[in-house]
PDB file of N, CA and C in Angstrom:
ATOM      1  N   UNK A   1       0.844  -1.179   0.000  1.00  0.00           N
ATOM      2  CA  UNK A   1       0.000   0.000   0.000  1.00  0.00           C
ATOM      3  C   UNK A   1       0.887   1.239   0.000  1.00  0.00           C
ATOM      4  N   UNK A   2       0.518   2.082  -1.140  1.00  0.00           N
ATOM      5  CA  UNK A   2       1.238   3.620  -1.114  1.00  0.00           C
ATOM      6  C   UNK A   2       0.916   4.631   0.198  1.00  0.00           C
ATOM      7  N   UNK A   3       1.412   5.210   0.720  1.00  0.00           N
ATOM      8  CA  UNK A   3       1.589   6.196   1.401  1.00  0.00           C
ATOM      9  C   UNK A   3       0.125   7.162   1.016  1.00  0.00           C
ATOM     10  N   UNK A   4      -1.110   7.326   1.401  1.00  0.00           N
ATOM     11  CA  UNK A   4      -1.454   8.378   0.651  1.00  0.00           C
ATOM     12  C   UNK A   4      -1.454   9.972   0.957  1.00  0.00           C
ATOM     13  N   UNK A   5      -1.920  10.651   0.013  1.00  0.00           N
ATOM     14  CA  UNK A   5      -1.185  11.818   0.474  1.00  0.00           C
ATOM     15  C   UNK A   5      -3.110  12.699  -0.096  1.00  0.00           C
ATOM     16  N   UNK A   6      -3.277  13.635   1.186  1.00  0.00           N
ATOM     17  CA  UNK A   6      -4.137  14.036   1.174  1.00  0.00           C
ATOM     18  C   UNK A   6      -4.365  15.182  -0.014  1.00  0.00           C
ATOM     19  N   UNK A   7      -5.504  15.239  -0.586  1.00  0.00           N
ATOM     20  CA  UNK A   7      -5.753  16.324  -1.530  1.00  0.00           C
ATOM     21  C   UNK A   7      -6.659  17.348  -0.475  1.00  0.00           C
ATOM     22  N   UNK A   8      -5.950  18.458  -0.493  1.00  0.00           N
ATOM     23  CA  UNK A   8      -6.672  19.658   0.104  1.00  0.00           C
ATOM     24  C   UNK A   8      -6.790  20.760  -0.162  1.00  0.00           C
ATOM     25  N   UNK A   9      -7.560  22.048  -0.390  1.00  0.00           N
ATOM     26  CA  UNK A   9      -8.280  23.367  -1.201  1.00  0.00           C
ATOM     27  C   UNK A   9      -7.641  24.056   0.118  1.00  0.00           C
ATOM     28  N   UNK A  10      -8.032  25.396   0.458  1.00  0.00           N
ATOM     29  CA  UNK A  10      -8.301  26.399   0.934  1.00  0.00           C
ATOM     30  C   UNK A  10      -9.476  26.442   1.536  1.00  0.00           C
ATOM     31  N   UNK A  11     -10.375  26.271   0.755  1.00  0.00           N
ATOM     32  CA  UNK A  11     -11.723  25.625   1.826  1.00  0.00           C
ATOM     33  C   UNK A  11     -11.799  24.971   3.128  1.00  0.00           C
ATOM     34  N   UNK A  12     -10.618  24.133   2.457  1.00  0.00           N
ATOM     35  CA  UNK A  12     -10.888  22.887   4.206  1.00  0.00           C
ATOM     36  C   UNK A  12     -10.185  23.530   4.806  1.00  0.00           C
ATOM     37  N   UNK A  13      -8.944  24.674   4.532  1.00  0.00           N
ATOM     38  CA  UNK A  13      -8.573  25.373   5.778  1.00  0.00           C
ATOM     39  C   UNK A  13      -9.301  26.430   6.409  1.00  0.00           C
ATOM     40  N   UNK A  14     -10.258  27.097   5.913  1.00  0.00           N
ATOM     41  CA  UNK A  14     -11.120  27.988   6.317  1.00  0.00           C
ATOM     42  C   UNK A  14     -12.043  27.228   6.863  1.00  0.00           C
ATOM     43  N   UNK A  15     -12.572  25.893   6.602  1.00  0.00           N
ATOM     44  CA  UNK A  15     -13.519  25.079   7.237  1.00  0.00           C
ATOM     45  C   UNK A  15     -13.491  24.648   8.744  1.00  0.00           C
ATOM     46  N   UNK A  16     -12.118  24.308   8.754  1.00  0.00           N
ATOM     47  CA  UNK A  16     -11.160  24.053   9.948  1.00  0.00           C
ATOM     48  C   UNK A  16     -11.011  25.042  11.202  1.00  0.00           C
ATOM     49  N   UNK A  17     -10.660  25.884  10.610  1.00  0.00           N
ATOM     50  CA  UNK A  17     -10.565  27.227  11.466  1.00  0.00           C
ATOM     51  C   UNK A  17     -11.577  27.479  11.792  1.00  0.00           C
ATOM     52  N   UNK A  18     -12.635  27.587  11.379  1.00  0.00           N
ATOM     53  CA  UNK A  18     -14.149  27.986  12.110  1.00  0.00           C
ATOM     54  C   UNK A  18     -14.466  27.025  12.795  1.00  0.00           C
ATOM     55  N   UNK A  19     -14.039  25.641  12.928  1.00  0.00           N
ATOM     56  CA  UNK A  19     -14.498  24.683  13.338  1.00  0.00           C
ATOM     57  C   UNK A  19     -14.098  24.338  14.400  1.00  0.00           C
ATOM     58  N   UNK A  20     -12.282  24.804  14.070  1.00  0.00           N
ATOM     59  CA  UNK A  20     -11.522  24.799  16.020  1.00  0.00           C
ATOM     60  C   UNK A  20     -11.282  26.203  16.492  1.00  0.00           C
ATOM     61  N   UNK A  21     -11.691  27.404  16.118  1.00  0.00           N
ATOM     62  CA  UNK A  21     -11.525  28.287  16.846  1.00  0.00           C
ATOM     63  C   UNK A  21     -12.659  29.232  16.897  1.00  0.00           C
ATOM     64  N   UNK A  22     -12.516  30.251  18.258  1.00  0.00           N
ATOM     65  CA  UNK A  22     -13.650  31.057  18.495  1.00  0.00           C
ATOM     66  C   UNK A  22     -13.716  32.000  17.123  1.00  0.00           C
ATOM     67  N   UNK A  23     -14.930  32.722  16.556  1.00  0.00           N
ATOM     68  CA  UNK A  23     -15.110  33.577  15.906  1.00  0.00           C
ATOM     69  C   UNK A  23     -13.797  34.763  16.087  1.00  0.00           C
ATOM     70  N   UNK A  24     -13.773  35.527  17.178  1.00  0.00           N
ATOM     71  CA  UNK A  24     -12.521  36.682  17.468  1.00  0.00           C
ATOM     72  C   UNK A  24     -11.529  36.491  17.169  1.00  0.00           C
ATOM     73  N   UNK A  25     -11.173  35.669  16.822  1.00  0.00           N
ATOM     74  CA  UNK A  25      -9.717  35.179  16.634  1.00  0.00           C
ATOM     75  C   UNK A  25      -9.145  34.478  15.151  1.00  0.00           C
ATOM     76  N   UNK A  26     -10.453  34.178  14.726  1.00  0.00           N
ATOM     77  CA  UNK A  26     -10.341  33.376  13.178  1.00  0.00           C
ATOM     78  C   UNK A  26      -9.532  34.404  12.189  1.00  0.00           C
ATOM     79  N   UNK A  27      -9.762  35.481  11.942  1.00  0.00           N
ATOM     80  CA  UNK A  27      -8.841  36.094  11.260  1.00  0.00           C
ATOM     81  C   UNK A  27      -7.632  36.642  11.695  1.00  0.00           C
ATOM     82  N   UNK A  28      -6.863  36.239  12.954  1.00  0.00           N
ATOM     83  CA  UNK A  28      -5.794  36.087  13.059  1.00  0.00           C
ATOM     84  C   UNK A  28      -4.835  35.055  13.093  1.00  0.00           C
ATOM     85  N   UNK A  29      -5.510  34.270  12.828  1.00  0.00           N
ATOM     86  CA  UNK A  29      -5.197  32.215  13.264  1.00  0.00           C
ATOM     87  C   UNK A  29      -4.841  32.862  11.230  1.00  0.00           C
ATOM     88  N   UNK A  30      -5.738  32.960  10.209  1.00  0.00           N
ATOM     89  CA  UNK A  30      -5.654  32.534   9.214  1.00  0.00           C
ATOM     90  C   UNK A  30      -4.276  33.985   8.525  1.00  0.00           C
ATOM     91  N   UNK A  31      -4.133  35.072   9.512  1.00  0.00           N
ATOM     92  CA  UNK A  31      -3.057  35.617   8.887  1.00  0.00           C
ATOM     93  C   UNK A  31      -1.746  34.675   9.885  1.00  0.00           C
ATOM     94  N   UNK A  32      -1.996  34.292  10.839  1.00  0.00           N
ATOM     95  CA  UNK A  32      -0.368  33.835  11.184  1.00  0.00           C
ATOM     96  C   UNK A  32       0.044  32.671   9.803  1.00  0.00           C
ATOM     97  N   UNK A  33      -1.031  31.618   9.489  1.00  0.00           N
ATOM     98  CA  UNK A  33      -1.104  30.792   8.363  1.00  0.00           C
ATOM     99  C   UNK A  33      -0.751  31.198   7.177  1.00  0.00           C
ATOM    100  N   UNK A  34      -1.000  32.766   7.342  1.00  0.00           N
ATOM    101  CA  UNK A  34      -0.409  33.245   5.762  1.00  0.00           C
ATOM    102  C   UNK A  34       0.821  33.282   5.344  1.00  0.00           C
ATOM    103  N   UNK A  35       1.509  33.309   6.649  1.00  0.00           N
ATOM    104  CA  UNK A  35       3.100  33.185   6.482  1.00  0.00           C
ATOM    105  C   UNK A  35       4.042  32.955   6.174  1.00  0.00           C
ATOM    106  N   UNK A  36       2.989  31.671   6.377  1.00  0.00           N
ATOM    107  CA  UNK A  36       4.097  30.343   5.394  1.00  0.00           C
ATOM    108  C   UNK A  36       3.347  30.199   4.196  1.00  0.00           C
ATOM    109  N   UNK A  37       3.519  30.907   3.371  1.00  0.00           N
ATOM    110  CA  UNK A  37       3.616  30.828   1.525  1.00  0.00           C
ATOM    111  C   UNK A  37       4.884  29.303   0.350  1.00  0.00           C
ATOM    112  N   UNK A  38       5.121  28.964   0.799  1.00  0.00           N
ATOM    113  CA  UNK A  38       5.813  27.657   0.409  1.00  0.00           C
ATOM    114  C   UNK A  38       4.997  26.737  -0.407  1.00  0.00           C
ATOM    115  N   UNK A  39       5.377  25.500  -0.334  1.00  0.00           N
ATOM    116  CA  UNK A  39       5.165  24.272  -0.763  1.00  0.00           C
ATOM    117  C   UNK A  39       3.785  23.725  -0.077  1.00  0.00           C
ATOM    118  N   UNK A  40       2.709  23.586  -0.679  1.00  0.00           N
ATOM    119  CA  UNK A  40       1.966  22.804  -0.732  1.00  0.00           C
ATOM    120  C   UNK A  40       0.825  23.542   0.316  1.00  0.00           C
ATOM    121  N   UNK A  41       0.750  24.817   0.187  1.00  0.00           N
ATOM    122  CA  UNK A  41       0.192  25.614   1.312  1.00  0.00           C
ATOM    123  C   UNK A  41      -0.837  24.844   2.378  1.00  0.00           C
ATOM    124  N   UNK A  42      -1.845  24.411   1.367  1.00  0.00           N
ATOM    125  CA  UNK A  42      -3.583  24.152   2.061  1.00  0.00           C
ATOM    126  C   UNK A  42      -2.925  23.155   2.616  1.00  0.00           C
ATOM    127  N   UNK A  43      -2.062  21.964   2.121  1.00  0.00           N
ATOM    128  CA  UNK A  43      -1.724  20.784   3.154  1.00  0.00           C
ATOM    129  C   UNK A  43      -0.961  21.120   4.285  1.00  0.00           C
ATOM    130  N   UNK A  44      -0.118  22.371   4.399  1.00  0.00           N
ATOM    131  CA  UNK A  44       0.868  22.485   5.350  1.00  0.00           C
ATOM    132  C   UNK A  44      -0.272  23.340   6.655  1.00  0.00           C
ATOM    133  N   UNK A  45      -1.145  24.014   6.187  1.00  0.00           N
ATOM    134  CA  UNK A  45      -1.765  24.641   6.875  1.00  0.00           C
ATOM    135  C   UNK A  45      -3.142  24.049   7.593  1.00  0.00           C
ATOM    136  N   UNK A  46      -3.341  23.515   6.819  1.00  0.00           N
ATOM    137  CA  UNK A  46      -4.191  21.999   7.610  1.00  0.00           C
ATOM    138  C   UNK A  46      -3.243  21.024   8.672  1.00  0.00           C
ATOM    139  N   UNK A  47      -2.247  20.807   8.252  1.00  0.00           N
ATOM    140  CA  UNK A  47      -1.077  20.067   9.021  1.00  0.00           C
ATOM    141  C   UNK A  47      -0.914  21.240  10.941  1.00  0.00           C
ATOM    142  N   UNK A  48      -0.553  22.057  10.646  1.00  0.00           N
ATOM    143  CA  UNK A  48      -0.235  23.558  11.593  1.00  0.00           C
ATOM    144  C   UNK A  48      -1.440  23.575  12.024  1.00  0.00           C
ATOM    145  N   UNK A  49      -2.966  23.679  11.460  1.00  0.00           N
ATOM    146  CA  UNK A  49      -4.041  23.756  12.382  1.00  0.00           C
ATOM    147  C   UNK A  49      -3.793  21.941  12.974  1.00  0.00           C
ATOM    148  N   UNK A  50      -3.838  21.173  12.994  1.00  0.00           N
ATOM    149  CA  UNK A  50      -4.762  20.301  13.477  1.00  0.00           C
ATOM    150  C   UNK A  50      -3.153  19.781  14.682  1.00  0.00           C
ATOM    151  N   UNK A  51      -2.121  20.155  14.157  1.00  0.00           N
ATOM    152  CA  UNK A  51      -0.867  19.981  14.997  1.00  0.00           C
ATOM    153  C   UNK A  51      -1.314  21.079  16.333  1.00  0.00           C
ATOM    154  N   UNK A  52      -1.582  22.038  15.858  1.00  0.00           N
ATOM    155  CA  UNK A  52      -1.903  23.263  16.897  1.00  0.00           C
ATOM    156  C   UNK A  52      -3.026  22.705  18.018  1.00  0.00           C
ATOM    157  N   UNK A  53      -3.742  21.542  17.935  1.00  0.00           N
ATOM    158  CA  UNK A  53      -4.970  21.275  18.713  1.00  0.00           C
ATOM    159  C   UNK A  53      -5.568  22.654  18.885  1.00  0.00           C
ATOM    160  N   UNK A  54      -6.229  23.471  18.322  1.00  0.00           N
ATOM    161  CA  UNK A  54      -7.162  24.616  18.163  1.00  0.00           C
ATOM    162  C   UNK A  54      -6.262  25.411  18.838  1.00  0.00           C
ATOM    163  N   UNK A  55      -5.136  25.174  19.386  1.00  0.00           N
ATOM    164  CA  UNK A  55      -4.305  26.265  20.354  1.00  0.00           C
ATOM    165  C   UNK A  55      -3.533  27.636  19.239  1.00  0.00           C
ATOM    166  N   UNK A  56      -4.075  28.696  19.382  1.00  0.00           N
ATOM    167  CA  UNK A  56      -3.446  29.551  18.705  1.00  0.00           C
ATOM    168  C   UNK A  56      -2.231  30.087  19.030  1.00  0.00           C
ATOM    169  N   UNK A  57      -1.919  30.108  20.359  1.00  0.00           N
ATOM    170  CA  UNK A  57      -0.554  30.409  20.541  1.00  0.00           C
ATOM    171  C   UNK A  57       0.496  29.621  20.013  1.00  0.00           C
ATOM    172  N   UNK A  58       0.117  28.263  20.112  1.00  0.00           N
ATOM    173  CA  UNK A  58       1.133  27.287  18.933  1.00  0.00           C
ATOM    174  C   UNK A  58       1.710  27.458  17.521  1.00  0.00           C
ATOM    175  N   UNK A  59       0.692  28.269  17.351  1.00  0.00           N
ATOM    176  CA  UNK A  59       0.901  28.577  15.670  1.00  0.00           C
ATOM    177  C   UNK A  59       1.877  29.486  14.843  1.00  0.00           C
ATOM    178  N   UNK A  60       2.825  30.294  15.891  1.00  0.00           N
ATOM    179  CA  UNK A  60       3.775  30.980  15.341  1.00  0.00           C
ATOM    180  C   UNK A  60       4.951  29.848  15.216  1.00  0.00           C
ATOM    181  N   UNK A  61       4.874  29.183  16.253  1.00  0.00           N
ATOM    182  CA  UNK A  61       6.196  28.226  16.149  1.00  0.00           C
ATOM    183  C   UNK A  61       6.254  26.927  15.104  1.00  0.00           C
ATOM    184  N   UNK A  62       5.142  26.447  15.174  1.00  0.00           N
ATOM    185  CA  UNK A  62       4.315  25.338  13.747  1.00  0.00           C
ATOM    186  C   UNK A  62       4.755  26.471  12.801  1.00  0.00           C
ATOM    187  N   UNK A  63       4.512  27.388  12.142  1.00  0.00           N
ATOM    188  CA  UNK A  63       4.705  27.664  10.994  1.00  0.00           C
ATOM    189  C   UNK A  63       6.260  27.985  10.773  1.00  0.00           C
ATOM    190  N   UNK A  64       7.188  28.578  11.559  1.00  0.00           N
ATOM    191  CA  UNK A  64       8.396  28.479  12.136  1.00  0.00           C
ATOM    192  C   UNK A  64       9.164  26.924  11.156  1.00  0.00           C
ATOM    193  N   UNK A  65       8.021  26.478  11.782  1.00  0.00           N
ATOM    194  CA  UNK A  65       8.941  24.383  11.519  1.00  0.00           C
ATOM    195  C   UNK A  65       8.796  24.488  10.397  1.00  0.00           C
ATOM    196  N   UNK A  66       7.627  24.735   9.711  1.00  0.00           N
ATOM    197  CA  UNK A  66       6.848  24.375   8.202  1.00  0.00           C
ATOM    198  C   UNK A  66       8.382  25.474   7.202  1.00  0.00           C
ATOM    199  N   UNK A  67       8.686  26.292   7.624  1.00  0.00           N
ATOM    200  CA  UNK A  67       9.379  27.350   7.320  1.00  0.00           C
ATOM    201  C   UNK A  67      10.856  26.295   7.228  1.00  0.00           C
ATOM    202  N   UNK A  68      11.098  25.916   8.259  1.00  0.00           N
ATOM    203  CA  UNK A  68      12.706  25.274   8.263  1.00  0.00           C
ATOM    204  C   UNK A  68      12.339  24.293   7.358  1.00  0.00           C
ATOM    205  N   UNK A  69      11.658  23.205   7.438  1.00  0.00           N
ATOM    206  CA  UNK A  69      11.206  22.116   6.746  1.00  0.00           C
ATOM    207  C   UNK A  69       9.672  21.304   6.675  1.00  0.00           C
ATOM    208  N   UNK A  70       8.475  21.872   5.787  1.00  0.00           N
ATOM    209  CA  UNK A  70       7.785  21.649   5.920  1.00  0.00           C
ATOM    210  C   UNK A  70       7.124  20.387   6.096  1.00  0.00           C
ATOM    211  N   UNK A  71       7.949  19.072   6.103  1.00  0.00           N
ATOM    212  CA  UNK A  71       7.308  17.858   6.513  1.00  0.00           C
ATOM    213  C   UNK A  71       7.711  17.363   7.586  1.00  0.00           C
ATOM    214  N   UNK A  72       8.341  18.445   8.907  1.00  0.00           N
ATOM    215  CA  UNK A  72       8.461  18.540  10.006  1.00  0.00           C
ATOM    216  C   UNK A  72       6.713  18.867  10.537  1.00  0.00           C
ATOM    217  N   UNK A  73       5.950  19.431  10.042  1.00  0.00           N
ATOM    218  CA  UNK A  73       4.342  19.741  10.260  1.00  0.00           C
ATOM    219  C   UNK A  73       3.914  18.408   9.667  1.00  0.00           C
ATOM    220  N   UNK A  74       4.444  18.048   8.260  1.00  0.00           N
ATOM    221  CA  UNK A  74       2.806  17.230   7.473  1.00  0.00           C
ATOM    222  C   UNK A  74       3.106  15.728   8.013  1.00  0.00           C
ATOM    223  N   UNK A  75       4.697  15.524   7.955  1.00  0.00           N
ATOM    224  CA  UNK A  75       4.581  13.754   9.109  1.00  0.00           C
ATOM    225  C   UNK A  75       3.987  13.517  10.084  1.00  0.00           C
ATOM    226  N   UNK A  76       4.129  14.728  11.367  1.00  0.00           N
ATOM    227  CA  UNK A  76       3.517  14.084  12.578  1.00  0.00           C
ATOM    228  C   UNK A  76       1.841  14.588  12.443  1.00  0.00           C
ATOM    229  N   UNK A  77       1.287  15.495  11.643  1.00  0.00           N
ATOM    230  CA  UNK A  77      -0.116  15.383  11.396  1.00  0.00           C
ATOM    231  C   UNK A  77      -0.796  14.741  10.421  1.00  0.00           C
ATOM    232  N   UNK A  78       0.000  14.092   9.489  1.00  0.00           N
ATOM    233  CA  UNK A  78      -1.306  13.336   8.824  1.00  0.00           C
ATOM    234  C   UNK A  78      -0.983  11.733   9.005  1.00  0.00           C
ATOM    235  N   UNK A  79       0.979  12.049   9.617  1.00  0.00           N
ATOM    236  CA  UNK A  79       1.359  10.003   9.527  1.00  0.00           C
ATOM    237  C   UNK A  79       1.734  10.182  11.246  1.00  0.00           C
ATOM    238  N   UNK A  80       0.840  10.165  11.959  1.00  0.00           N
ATOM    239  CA  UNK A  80       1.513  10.562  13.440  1.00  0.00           C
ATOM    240  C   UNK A  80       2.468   8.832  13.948  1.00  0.00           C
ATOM    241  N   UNK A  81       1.593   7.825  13.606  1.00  0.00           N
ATOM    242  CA  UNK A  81       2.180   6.412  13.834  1.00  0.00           C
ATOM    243  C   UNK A  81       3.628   6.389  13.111  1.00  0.00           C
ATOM    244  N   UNK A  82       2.939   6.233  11.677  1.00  0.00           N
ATOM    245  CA  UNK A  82       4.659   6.373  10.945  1.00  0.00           C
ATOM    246  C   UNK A  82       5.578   6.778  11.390  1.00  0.00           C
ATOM    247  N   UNK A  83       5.355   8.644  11.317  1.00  0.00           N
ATOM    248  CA  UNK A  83       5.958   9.254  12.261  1.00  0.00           C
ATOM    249  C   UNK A  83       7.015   8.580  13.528  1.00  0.00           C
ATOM    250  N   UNK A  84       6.236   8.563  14.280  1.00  0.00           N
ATOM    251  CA  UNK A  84       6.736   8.087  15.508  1.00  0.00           C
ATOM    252  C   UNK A  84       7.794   6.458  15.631  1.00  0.00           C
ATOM    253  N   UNK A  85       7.227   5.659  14.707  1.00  0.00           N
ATOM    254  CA  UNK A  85       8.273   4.460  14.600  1.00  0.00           C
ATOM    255  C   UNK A  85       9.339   5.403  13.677  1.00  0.00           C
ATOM    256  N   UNK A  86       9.222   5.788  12.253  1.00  0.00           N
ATOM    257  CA  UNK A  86      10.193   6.473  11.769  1.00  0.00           C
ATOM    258  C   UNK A  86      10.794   5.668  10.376  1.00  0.00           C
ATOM    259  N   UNK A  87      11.151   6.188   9.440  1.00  0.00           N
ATOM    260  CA  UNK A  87      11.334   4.618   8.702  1.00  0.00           C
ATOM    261  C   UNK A  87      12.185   3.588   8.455  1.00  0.00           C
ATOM    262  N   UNK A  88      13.195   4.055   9.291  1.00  0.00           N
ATOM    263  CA  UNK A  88      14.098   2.791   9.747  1.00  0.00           C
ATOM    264  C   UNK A  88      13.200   1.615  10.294  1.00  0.00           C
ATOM    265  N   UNK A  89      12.288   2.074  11.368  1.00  0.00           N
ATOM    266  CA  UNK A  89      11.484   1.586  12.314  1.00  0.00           C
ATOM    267  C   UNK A  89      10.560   0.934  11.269  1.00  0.00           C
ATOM    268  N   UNK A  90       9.773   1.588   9.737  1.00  0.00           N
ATOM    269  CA  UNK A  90       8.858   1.307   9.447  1.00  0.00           C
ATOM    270  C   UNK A  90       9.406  -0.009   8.269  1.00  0.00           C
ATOM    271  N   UNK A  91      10.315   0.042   7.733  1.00  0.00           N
ATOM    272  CA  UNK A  91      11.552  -0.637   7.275  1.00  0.00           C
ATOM    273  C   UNK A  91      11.164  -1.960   7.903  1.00  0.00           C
ATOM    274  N   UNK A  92      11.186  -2.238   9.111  1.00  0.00           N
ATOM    275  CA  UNK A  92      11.464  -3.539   9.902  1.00  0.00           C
ATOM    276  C   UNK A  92       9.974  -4.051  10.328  1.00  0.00           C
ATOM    277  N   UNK A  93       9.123  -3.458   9.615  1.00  0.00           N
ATOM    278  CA  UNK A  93       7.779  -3.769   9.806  1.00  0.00           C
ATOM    279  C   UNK A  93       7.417  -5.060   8.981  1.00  0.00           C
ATOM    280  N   UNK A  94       6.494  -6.142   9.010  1.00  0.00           N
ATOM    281  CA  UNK A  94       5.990  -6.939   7.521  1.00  0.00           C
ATOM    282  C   UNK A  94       5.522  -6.017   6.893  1.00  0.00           C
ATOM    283  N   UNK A  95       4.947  -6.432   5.466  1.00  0.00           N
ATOM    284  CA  UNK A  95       3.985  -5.836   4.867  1.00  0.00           C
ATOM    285  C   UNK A  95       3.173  -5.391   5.284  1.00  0.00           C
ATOM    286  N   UNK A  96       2.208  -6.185   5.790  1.00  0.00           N
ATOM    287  CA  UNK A  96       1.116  -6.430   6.853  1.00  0.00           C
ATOM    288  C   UNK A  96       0.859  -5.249   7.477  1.00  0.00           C
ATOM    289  N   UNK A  97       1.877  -5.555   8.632  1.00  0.00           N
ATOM    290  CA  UNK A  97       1.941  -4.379   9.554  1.00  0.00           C
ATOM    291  C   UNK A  97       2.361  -2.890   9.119  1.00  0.00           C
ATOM    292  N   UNK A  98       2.867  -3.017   7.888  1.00  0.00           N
ATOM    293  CA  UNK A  98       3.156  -1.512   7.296  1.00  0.00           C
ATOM    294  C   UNK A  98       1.520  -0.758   6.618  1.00  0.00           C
ATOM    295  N   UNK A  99       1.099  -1.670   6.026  1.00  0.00           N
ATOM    296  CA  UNK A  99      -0.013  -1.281   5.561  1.00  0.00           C
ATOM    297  C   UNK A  99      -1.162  -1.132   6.389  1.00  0.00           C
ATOM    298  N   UNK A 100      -1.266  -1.965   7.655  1.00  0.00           N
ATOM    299  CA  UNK A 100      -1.781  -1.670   8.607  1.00  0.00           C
ATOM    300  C   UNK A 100      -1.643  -0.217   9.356  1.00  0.00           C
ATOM    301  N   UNK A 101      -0.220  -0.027   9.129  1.00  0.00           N
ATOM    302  CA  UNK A 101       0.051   1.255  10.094  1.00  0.00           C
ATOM    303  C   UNK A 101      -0.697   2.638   9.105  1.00  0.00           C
ATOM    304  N   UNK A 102      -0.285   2.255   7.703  1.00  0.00           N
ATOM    305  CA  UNK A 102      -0.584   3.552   6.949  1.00  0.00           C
ATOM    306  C   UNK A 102      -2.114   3.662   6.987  1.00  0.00           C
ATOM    307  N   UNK A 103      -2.664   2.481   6.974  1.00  0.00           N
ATOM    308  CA  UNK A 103      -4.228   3.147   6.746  1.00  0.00           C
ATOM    309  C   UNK A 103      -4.592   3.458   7.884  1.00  0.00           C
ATOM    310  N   UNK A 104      -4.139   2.944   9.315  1.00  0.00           N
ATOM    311  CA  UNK A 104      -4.829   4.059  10.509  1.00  0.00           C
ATOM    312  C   UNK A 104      -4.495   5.250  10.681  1.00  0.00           C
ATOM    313  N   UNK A 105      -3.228   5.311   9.808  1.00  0.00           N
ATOM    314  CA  UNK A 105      -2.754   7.158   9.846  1.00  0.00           C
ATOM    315  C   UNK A 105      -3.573   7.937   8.937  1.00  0.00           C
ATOM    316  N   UNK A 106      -3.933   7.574   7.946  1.00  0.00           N
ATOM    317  CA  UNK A 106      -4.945   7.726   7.330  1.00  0.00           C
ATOM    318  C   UNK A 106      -6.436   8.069   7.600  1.00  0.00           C
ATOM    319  N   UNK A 107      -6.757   6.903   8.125  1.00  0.00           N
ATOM    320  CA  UNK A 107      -7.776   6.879   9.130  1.00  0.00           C
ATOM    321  C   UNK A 107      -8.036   8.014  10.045  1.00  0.00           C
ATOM    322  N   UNK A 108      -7.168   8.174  10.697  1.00  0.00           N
ATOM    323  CA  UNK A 108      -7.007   9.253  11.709  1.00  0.00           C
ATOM    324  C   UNK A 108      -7.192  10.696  11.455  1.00  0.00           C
ATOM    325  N   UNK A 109      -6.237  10.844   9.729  1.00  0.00           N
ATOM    326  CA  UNK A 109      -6.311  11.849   9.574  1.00  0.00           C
ATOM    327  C   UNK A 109      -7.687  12.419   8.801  1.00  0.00           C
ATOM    328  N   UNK A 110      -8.058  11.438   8.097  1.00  0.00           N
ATOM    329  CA  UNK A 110      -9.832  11.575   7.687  1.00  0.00           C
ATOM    330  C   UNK A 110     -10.427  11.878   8.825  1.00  0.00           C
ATOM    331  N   UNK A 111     -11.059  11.234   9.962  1.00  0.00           N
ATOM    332  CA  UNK A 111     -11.391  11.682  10.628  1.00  0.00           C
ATOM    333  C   UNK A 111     -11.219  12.481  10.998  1.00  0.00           C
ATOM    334  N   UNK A 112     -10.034  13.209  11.274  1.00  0.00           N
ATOM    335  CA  UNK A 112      -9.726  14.921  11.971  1.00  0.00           C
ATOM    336  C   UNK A 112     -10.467  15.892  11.281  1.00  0.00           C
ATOM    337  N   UNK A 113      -9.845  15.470   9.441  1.00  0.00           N
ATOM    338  CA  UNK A 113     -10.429  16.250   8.874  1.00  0.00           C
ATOM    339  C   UNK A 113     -12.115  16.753   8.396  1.00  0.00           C
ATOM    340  N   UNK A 114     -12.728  15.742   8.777  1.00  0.00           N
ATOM    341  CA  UNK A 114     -13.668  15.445   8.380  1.00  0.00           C
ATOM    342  C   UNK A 114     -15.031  15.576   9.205  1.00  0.00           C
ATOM    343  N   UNK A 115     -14.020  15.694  11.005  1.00  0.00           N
ATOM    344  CA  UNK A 115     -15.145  15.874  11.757  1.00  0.00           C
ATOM    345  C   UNK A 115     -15.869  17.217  12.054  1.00  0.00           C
ATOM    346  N   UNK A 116     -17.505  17.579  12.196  1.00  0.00           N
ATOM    347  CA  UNK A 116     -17.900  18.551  12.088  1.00  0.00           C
ATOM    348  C   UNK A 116     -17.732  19.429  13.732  1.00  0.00           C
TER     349      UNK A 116
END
């Protein structure tokens, strides 16, 4: 099983933001997000919200990371398991268990994204 890699708009980051944060604050959550202009924006900024757990003070330093290297944000939010074994770690997995691991990261991350 391939790795999959989420397709995401601008929408789902504006969707997001209303969804984990108070009204007062939504248009400052979405200019700290503006910041990071790079690679793959809507995924990195979906990555930075949902890494942030709705916490806005988090979000200067998340975009900070996304800035040094942006799949310092998109590994531990959309592959947090992967992530965490690492792929030396994921390397020494069976098949089985590799494909097992990717679709609950997967899993996980649908659900985040997805919940209302």
């Amino acid at each position: 099983m391939e790795v999959p890699v989420p397709k995401v708009k601008q929408a789902d980051v504006l969707r997001i933001i209303d969804r984990d944060f108070p009204v007062r604050v939504r248009k400052k959550v979405l200019s700290i997000l503006n910041e990071y202009k790079e690679k793959e924006v809507a995924r990195v900024h979906l990555a930075i919200l949902k890494l942030s757990s709705g916490q806005m003070e988090k979000l200067p330093e998340l975009v900070r990371t996304a800035y040094e290297d942006y799949r310092d944000v998109l590994s531990p939010a959309e592959y947090p398991e992967f992530d965490k074994i690492g792929f030396v770690g994921v390397d020494d997995l069976t098949s089985k268990q590799r494909n097992d691991l990717i679709k609950r990261d997967w899993d996980q991350y649908q659900a985040w994204l997805s919940r209302s």
